[in-house]
Protein backbone atom coordinates (compact mmCIF):
# COMPACT_ATOMS: atom_id res chain seq x y z
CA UNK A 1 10.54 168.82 -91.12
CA UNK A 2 9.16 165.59 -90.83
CA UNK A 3 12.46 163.94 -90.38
CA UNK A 4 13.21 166.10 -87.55
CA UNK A 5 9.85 165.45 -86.13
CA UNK A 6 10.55 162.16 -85.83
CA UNK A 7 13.95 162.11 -84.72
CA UNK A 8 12.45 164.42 -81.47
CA UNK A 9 9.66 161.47 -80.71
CA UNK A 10 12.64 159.21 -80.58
CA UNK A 11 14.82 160.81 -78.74
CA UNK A 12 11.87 161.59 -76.43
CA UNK A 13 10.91 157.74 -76.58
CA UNK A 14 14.65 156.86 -75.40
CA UNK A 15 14.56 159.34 -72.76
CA UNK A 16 11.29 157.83 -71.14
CA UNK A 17 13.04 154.17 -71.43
CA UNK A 18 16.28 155.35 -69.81
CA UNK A 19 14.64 157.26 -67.24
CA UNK A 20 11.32 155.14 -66.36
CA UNK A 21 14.29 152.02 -66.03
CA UNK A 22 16.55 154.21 -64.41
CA UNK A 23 13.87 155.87 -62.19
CA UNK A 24 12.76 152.71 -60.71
CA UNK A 25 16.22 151.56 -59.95
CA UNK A 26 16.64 155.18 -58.03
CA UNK A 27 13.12 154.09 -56.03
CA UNK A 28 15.03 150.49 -55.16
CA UNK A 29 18.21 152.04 -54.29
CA UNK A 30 16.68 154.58 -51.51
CA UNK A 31 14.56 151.61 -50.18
CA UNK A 32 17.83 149.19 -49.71
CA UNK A 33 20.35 151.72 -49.09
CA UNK A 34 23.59 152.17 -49.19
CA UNK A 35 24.11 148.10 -48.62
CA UNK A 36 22.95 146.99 -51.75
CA UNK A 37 26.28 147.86 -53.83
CA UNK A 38 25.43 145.15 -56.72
CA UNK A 39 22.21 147.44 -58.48
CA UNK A 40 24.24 149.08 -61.28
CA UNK A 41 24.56 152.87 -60.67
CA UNK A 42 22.49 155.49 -62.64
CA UNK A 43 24.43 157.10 -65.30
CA UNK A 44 26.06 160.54 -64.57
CA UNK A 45 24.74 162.77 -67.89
CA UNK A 46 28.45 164.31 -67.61
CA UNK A 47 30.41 160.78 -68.14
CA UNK A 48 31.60 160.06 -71.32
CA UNK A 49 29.22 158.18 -73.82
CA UNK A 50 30.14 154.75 -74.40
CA UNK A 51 30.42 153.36 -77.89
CA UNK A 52 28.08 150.54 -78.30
CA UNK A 53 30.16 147.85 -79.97
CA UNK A 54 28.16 144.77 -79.51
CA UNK A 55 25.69 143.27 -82.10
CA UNK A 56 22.37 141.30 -82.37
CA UNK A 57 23.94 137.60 -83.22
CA UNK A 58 22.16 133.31 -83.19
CA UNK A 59 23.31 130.39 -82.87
CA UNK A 60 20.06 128.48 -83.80
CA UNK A 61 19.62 126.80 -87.48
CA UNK A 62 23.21 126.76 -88.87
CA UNK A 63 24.05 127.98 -92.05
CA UNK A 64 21.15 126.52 -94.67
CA UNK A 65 19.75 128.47 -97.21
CA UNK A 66 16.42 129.07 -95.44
CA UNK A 67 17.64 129.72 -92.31
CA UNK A 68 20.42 132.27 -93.28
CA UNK A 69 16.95 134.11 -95.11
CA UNK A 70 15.09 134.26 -91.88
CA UNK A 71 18.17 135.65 -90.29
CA UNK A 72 18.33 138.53 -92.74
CA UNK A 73 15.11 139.15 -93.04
CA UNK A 74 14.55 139.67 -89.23
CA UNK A 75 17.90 142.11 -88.86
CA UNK A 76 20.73 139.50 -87.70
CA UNK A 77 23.71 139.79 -89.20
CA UNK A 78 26.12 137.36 -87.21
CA UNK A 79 26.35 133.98 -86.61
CA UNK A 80 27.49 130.91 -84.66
CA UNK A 81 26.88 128.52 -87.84
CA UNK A 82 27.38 125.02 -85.69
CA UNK A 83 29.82 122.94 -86.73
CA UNK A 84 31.08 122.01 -90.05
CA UNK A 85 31.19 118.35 -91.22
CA UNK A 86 32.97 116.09 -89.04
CA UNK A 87 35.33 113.71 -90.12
CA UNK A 88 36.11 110.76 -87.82
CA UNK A 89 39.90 110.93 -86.51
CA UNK A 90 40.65 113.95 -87.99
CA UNK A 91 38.32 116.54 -87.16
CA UNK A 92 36.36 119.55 -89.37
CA UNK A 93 35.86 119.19 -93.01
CA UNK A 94 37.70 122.59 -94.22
CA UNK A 95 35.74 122.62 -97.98
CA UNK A 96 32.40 122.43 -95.80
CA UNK A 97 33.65 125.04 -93.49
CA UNK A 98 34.33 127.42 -96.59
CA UNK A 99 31.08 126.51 -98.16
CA UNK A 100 29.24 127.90 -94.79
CA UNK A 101 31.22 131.36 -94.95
CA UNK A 102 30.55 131.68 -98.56
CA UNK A 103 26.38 130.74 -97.67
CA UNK A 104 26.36 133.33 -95.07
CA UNK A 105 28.08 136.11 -96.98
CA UNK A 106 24.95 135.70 -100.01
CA UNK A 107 23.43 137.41 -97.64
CA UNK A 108 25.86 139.99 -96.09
CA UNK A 109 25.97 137.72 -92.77
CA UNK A 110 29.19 137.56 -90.69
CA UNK A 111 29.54 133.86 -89.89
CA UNK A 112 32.07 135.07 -86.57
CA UNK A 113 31.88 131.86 -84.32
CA UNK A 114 31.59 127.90 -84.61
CA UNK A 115 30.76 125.51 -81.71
CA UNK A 116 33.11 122.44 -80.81
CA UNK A 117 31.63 119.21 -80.42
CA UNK A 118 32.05 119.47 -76.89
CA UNK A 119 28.33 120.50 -76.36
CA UNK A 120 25.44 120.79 -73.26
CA UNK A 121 24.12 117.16 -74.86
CA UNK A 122 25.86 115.64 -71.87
CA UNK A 123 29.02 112.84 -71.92
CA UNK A 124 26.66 110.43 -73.10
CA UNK A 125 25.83 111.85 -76.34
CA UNK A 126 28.85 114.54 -77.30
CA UNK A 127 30.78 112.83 -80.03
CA UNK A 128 34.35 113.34 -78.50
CA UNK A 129 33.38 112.24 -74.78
CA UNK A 130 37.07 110.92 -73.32
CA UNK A 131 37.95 114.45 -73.05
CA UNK A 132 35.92 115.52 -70.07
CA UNK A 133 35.78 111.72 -68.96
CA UNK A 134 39.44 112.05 -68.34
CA UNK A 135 40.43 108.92 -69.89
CA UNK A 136 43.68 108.57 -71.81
CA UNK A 137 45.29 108.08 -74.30
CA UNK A 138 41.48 108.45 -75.86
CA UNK A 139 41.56 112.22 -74.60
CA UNK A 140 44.25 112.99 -76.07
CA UNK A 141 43.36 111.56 -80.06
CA UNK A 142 40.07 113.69 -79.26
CA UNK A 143 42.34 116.48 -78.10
CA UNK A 144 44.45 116.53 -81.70
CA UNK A 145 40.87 116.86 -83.30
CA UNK A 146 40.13 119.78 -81.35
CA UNK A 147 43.47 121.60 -82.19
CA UNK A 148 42.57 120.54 -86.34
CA UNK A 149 39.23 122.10 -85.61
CA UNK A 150 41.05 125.47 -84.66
CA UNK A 151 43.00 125.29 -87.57
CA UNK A 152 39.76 125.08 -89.92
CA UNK A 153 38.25 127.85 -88.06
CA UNK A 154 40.97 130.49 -88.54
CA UNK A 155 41.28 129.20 -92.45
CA UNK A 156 37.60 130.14 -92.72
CA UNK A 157 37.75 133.59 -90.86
CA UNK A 158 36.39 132.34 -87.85
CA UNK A 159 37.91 134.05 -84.65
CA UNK A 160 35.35 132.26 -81.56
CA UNK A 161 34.49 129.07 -80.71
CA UNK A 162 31.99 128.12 -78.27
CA UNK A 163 32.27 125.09 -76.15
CA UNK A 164 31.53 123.14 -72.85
CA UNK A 165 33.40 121.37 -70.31
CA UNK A 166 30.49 119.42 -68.90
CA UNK A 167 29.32 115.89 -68.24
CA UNK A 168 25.83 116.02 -67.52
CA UNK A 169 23.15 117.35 -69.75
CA UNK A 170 21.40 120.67 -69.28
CA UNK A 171 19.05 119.97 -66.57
CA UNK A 172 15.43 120.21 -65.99
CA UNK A 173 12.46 118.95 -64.64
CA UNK A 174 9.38 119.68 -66.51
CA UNK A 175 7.82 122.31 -68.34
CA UNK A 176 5.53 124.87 -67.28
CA UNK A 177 2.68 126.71 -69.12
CA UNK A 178 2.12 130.38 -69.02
CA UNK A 179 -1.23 131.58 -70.19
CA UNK A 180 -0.50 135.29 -69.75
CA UNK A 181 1.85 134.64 -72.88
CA UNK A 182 -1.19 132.50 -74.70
CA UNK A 183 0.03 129.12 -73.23
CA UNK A 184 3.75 129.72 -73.99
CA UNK A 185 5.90 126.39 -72.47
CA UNK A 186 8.61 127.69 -70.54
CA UNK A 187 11.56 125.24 -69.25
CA UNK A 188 11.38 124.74 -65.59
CA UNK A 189 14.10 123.14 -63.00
CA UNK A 190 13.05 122.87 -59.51
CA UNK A 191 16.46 120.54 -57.70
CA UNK A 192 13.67 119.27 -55.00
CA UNK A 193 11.91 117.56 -57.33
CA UNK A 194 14.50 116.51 -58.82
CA UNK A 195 15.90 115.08 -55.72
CA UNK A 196 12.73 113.12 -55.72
CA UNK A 197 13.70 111.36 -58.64
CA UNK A 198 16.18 108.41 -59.20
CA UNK A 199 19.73 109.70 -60.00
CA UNK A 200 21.52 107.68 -62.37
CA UNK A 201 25.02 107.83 -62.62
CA UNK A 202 26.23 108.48 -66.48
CA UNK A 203 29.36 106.60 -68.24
CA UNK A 204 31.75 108.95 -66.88
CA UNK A 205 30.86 108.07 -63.02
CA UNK A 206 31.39 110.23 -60.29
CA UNK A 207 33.40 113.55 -60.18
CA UNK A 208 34.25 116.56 -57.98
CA UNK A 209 34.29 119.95 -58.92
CA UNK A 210 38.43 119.56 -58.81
CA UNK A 211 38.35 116.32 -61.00
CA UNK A 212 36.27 118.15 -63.20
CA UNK A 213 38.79 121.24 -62.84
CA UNK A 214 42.07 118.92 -63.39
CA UNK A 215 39.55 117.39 -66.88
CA UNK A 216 39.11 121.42 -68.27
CA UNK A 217 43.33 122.83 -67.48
CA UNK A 218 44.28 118.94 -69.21
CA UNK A 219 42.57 120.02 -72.13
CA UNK A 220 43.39 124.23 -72.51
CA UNK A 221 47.14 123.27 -71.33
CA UNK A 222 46.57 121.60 -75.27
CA UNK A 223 44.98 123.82 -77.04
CA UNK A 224 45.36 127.38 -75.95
CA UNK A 225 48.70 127.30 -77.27
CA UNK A 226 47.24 126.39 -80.53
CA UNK A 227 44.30 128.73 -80.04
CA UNK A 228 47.02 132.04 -79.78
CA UNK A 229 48.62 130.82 -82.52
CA UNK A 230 45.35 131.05 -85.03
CA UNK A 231 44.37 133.54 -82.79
CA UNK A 232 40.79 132.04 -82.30
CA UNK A 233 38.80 132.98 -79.14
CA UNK A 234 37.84 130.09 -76.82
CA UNK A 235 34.34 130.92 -75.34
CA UNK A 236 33.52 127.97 -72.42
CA UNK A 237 29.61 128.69 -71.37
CA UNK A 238 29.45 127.40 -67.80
CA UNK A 239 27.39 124.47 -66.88
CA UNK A 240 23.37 124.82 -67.28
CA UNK A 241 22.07 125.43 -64.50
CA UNK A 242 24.47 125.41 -61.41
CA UNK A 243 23.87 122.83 -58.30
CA UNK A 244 24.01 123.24 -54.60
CA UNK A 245 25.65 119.76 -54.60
CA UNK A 246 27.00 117.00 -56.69
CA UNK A 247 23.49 115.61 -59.31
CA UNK A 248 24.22 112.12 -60.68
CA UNK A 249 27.17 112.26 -59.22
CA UNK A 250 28.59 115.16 -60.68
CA UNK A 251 29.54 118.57 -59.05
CA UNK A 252 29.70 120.91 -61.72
CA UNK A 253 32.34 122.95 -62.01
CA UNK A 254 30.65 126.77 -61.40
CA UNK A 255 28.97 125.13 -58.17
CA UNK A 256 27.80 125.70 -55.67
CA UNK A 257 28.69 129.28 -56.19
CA UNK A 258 28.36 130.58 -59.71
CA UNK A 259 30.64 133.65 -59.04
CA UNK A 260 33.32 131.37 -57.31
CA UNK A 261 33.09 128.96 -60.11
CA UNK A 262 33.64 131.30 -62.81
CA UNK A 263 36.50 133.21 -61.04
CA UNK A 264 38.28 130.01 -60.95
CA UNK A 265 37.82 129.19 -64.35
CA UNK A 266 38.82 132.74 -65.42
CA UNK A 267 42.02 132.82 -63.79
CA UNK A 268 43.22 129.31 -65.27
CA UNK A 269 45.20 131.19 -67.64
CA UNK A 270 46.22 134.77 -68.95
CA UNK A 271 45.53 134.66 -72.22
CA UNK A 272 43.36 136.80 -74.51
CA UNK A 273 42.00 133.74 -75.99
CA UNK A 274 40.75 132.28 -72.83
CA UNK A 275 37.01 133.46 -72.05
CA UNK A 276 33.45 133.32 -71.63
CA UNK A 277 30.30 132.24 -73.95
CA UNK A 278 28.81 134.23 -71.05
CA UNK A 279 25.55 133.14 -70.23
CA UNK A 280 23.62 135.57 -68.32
CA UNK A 281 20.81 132.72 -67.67
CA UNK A 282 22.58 130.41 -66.66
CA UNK A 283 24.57 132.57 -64.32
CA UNK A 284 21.27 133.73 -63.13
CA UNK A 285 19.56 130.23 -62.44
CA UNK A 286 22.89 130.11 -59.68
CA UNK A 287 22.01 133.80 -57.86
CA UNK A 288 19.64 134.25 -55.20
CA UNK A 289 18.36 137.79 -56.69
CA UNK A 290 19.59 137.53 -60.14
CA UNK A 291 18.18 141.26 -61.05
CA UNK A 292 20.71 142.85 -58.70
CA UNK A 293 23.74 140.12 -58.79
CA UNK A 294 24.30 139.54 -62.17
CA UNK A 295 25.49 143.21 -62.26
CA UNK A 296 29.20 142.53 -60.06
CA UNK A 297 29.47 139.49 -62.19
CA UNK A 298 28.99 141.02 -65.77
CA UNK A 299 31.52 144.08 -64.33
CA UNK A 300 34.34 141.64 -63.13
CA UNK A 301 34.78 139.18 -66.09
CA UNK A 302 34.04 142.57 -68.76
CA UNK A 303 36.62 144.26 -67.03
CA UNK A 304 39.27 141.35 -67.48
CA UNK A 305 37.84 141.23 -71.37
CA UNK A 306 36.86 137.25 -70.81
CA UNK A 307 33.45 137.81 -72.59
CA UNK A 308 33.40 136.76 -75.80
CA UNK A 309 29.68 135.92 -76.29
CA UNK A 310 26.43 136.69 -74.55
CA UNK A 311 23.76 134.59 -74.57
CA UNK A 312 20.84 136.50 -73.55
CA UNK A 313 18.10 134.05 -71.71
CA UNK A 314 16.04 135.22 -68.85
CA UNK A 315 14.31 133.56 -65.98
CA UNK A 316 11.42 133.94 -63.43
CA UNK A 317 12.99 132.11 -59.99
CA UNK A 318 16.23 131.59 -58.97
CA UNK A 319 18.70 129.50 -57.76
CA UNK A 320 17.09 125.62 -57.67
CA UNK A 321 13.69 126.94 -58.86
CA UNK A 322 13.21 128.57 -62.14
CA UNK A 323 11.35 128.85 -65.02
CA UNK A 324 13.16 130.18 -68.23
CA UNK A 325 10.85 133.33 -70.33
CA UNK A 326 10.62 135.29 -72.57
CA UNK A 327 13.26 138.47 -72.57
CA UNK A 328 10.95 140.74 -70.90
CA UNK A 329 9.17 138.83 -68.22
CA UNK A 330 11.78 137.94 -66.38
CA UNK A 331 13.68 138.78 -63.10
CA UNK A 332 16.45 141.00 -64.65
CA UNK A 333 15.45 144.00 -66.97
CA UNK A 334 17.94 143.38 -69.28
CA UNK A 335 18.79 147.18 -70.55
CA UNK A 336 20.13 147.59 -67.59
CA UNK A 337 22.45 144.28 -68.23
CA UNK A 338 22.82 145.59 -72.08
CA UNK A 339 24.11 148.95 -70.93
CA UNK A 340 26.48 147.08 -68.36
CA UNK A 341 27.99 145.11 -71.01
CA UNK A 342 28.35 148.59 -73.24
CA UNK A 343 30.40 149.95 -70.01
CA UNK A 344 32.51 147.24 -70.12
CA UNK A 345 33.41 147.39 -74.13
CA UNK A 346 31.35 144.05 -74.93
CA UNK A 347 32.08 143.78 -78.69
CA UNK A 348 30.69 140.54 -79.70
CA UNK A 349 27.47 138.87 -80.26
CA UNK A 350 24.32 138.95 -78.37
CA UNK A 351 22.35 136.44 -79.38
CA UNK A 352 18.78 134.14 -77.79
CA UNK A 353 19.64 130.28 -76.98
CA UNK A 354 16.56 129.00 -75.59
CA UNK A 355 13.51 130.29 -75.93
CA UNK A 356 9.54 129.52 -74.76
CA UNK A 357 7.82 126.90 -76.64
CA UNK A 358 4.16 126.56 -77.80
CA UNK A 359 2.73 123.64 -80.32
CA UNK A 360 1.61 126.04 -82.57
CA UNK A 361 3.09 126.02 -86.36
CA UNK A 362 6.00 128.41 -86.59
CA UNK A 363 5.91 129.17 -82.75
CA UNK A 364 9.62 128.52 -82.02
CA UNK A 365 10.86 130.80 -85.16
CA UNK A 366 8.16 133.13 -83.74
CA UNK A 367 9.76 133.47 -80.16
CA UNK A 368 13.25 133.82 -81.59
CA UNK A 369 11.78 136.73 -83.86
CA UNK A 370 10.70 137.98 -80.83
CA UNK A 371 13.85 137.58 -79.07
CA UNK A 372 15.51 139.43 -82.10
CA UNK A 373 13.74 142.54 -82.02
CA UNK A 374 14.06 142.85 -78.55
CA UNK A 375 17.70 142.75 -78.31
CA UNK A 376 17.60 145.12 -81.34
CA UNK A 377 15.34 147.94 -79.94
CA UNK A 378 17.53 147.88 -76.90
CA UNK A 379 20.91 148.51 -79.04
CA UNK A 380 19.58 151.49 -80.68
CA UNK A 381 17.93 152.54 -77.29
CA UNK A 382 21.54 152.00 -76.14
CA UNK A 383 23.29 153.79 -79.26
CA UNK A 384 20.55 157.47 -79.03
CA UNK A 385 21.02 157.17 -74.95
CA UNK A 386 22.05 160.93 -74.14
C-alpha cells in the first residue's frame, strides 16, 4: 500500500511539472499568437509516448580514481574522460586509453566519448594549432595524429569525440556576482565592453568566416573517411559565444547568425559520423530570445540525427550580453528543451560544462552536483510523463 501511495504522489508531482510548464507556455502562446511558431507545442495526451533514450553524462575531471567516485556517487554513469596521454608525432597513447576504460568500468561507468586536442583554449594554446591556422604541410602531420587518435578511440570502445574548429578562446569579459544564489560568480560577456578594450590579433592573424570554413572541410575531407571506417562519431561544439562581427580579427564560423552558421556546418557532409557536441548555451548566447528560438534549432539538427552530445548550460541575456547560471535561473526552462530533444530521439549524453563559481571550499563540485540532479529529476520527470 505504501508503494502505491507513493507511486500516486509521483505521478501527481509529474503531472503538476508538465502541466504548471506546459500551462504557462499555453498563457504565452495566446498572448503572441499564432506568429510565434518557435515555442514548442503542448503535447497532445493521444500522441505516442516517446522513449527517453538520453542519459545524465560530464566531461569535467577525467578519469582519476576520485573523480570517477564522485561521479558514481552523485548518479552519472557516462563520461567524456579527456584525452589520453599524448605522444608527440604520433598521437594517443593506446595502453593509457585502455587503462581509462578499465578505471571507469570499477565503477560501472560508460567512458562513451574522448575530446581531441583541438579544444576552446584558443590557437595559442591547443597543442596541434596548424590545423585551424591553415598552414601546411604542418596541418597535415597534425592531421595524421588526429586520424591515430580515432584509431585509439574505437580500440578502447569509444564511439564520440568532441572537438573544436576555433581560433580564439572562449570569450568573456568579467564576472558577475549573484547574491540571490549566496554570491554565486557567474561568467559574463557583454561585446560593448569588449569593444572598449584593445583587440589583439593572435598567431593565426586574421580570418573570415569562409577561411575559417575552407580550415574545418580541409580537415573532415581527412578524417571522416577514417572516422566511418572506426565508426567513431565526430561531435564539433560551435564557437563560444557567437559575434556580430569579426573579434581579434576573427569571424567565427556560426556568426553572425548561429542558425545560419550551424546549417552550413551541418550540410558539409552526409555522413552519420558528422555532428554536433550541441551546445544549447552557446547557441543561446547567439539568439535574441533564446527561450523560444532554441526550440526550431534543437528540431532541425535532431531531425537530421547531427546531435551527438548536449551540453546543457543556461544563460540570463542574450545575444552580446549574457551572464551564464545556474540550470534553473535562466532564460530557457530547460524541460521544455529536454522533452524536445526526447521528440527528436536524442540518445546520448547530457552533461553540465560550465558552471557558477563561488570561493568557497568544494563550491565548484557543489554546482556540478547541482547540475547533476537537475538534469536527473528532469529525465525521470521525462520517463513517468503521461
Amino acid at each position: 500500500m505504501k508503494n502505491i501511495l507513493r507511486n500516486l504522489q509521483r505521478r501527481n508531482f509529474v503531472k503538476v511539472l508538465a502541466s504548471g510548464t506546459a500551462g504557462a507556455f499555453a498563457s504565452a502562446s495566446m498572448a503572441f499568437g499564432s506568429q510565434n511558431k518557435s515555442e514548442p507545442q503542448l503535447r497532445n495526451s493521444a500522441a505516442p509516448r516517446k522513449e527517453v533514450l538520453m542519459k545524465v553524462g560530464c566531461q569535467s575531471g577525467g578519469t582519476s580514481e576520485e573523480n570517477l567516485a564522485f561521479k558514481a556517487r552523485h548518479g552519472v554513469y557516462h563520461l567524456d574522460g579527456g584525452m589520453p596521454k599524448f605522444i608527440e608525432g604520433k598521437g594517443w597513447d593506446l595502453e593509457d586509453s585502455l587503462k581509462k576504460r578499465e578505471a571507469c568500468e570499477k565503477y560501472g561507468i560508460h567512458l562513451d566519448a574522448y575530446h581531441l586536442p583541438l579544444t576552446s583554449a584558443g590557437i595559442d594554446r591547443v597543442i596541434i594549432p596548424h590545423i585551424m591556422m591553415g598552414k601546411s604541410p604542418e596541418r597535415d602531420r597534425e592531421i595524421e595524429m588526429v586520424q591515430q587518435m580515432i584509431e585509439v578511440a574505437a580500440k578502447t570502445g569509444v564511439k564520440l569525440l568532441n572537438y573544436n574548429t576555433t581560433i580564439l578562446p572562449v570569450l568573456r569579459t568579467g564576472r558577475t556576482i549573484d547574491p540571490m544564489r549566496g554570491n554565486a560568480s557567474y561568467s559574463t560577456w557583454n561585446y560593448q565592453e569588449a569593444l572598449q578594450r584593445e583587440q589583439q590579433l593572435t598567431k593565426a592573424g586574421r580570418a573570415d568566416a569562409d577561411e575559417v570554413f575552407e580550415r574545418i572541410t580541409y580537415l573532415l575531407d581527412r578524417i571522416i573517411p577514417v572516422a566511418e571506417e572506426y565508426q567513431v562519431k565526430l561531435g564539433n561544439h560551435i564557437a563560444d559565444p557567437p559575434v556580430p562581427d569579426a573579434y581579434n580579427g576573427i569571424m567565427r564560423w556560426n556568426s553572425p547568425e548561429v542558425f545560419e552558421g550551424i546549417k552550413r556546418f551541418a550540410q558539409l557532409y552526409d555522413s552519420p559520423y558528422h555532428g554536433f557536441n550541441f551546445c544549447i548555451g552557446s547557441i543561446a548566447e547567439g539568439l535574441r530570445d533564446p527561450k523560444n528560438e532554441i526550440f526550431p534549432i534543437i528540431d532541425w539538427v535532431g531531425k537530421r540525427k547531427q546531435i551527438f552530445n548536449i551540453h546543457l548550460r543556461n544563460i540570463k541575456g542574450n545575444f552580446n550580453n549574457f551572464q551564464e547560471v545556474y540550470p534553473d535561473n535562466g532564460e530557457m526552462n530547460f524541460f521544455h528543451v529536454m522533452r524536445a530533444l526526447r521528440d527528436v530521439e536524442f540518445d546520448g549524453m547530457v552533461m553540465p560544462d560550465h558552471v557558477p563559481q563561488h570561493e568557497a571550499e568544494g563550491a565548484g563540485l557543489q554546482a556540478f552536483a547541482f547540475a547533476y540532479g537537475h538534469i536527473i529529476g528532469m529525465l525521470q520527470a521525462l520517463k513517468d510523463e503521461a
